[in-house]
Protein backbone atom coordinates (compact mmCIF):
# COMPACT_ATOMS: atom_id res chain seq x y z
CA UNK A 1 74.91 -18.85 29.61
CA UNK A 2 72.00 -20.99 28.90
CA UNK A 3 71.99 -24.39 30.56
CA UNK A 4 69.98 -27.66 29.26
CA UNK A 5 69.58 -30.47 31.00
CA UNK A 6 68.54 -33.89 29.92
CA UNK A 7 66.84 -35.87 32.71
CA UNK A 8 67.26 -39.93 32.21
CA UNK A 9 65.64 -42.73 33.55
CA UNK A 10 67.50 -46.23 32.60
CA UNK A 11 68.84 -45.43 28.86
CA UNK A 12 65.92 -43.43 27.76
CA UNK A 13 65.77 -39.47 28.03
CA UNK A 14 62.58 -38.51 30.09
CA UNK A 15 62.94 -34.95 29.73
CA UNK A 16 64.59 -31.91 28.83
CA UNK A 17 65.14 -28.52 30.26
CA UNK A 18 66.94 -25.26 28.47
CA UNK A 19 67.22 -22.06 30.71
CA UNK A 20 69.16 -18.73 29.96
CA UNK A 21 70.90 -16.69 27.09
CA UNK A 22 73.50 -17.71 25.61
CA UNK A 23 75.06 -14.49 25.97
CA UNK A 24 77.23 -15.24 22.81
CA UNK A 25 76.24 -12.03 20.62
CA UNK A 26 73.49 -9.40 21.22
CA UNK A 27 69.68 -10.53 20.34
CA UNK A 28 69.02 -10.82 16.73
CA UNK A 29 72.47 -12.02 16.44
CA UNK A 30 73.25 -14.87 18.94
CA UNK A 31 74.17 -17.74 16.48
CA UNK A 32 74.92 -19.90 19.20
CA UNK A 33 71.72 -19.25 21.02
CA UNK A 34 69.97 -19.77 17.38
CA UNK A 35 70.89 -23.13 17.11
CA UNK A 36 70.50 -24.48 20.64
CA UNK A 37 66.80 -22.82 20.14
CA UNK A 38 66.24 -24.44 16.75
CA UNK A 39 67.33 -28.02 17.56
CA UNK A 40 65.57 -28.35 20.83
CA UNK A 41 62.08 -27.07 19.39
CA UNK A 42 62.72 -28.76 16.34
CA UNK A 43 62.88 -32.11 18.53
CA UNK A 44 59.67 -30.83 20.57
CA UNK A 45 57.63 -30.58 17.81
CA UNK A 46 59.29 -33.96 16.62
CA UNK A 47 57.72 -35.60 19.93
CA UNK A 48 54.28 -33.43 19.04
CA UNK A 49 53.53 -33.32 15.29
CA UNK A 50 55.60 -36.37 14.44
CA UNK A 51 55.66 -38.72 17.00
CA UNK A 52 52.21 -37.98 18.22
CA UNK A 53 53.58 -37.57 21.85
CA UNK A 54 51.04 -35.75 24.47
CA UNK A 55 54.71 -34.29 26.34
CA UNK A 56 54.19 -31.87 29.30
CA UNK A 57 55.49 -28.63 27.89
CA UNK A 58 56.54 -24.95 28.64
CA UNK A 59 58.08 -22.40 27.64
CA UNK A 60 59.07 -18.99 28.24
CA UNK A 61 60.61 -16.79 24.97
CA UNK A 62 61.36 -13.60 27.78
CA UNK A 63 62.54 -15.53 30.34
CA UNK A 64 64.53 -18.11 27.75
CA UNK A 65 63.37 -21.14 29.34
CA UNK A 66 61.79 -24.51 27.83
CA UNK A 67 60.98 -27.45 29.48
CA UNK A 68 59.38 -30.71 27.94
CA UNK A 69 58.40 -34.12 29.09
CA UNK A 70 57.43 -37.17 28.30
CA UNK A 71 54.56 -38.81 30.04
CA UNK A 72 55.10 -42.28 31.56
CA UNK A 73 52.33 -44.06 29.76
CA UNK A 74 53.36 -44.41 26.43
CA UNK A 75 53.50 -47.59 23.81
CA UNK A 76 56.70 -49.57 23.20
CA UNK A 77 56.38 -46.79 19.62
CA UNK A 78 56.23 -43.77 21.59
CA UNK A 79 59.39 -45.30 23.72
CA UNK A 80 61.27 -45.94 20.91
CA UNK A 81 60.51 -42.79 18.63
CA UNK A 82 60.97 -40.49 21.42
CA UNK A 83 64.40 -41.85 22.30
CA UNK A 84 65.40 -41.31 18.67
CA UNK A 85 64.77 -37.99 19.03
CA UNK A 86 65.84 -37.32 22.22
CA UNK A 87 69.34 -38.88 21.72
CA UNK A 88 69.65 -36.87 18.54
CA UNK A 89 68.76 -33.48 20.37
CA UNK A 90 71.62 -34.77 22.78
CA UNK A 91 74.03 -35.59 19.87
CA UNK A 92 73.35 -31.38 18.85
CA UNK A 93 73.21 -30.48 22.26
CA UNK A 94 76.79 -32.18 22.79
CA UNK A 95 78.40 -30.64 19.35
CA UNK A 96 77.24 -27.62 20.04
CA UNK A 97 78.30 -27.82 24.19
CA UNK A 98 82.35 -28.81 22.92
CA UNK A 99 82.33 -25.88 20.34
CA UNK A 100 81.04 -23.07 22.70
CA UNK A 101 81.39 -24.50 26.43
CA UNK A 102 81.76 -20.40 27.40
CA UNK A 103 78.18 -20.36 26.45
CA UNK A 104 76.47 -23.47 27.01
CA UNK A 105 75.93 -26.34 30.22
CA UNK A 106 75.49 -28.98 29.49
CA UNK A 107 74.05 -31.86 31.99
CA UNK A 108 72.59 -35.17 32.25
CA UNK A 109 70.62 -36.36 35.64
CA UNK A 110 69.72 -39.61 36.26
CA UNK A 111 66.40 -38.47 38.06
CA UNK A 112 63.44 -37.37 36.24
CA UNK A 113 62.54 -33.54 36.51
């Protein structure tokens, strides 16, 4: 089962951690894992390439663990472009959680990481 959690402070997402297989199909085959794996990087390198966000980051492919974010200095633009993409990565995350709950946690804590 692969867990992510979304750490909050006030209505903005401060950051994000993914742990564990999905366990849905073997490697090379995991659909489920695919996606989950493709929307949260996609959203990391949203914060990085797009939004121009210095985010704490790291990841482990073996161990299937990521973890990102967000530094506490940031202009009223980083705020609001990282919360876009954030709250979109949750919006996947959520779609993806109510389709295949057997395979994925999903939680929200109101304490940063």
């Amino acid at each position: 089962m692969t867990t992510i959690r979304f750490f909050q402070k006030d209505e903005f997402i401060t950051a994000v951690e993914c742990e564990g297989h999905t366990g849905y199909d073997v490697e090379g085959f995991d659909v489920v894992c695919a996606a989950l794996s493709s929307i949260v990087q996609t959203a990391v390198l949203g914060l990085m390439q797009v939004a121009g966000i210095n985010v704490e980051y790291k990841v482990s492919e073996a161990e299937g663990y990521l973890f990102v974010k967000l530094p506490q200095n940031m202009t009223e633009t980083e705020k609001h472009d990282s919360n876009v993409i954030l709250k979109t990565l949750f919006l996947g995350a959520s779609d993806l959680y109510e389709g295949f709950s057997d395979y994925i946690n999903l939680e929200v804590k109101n304490n940063v990481h």
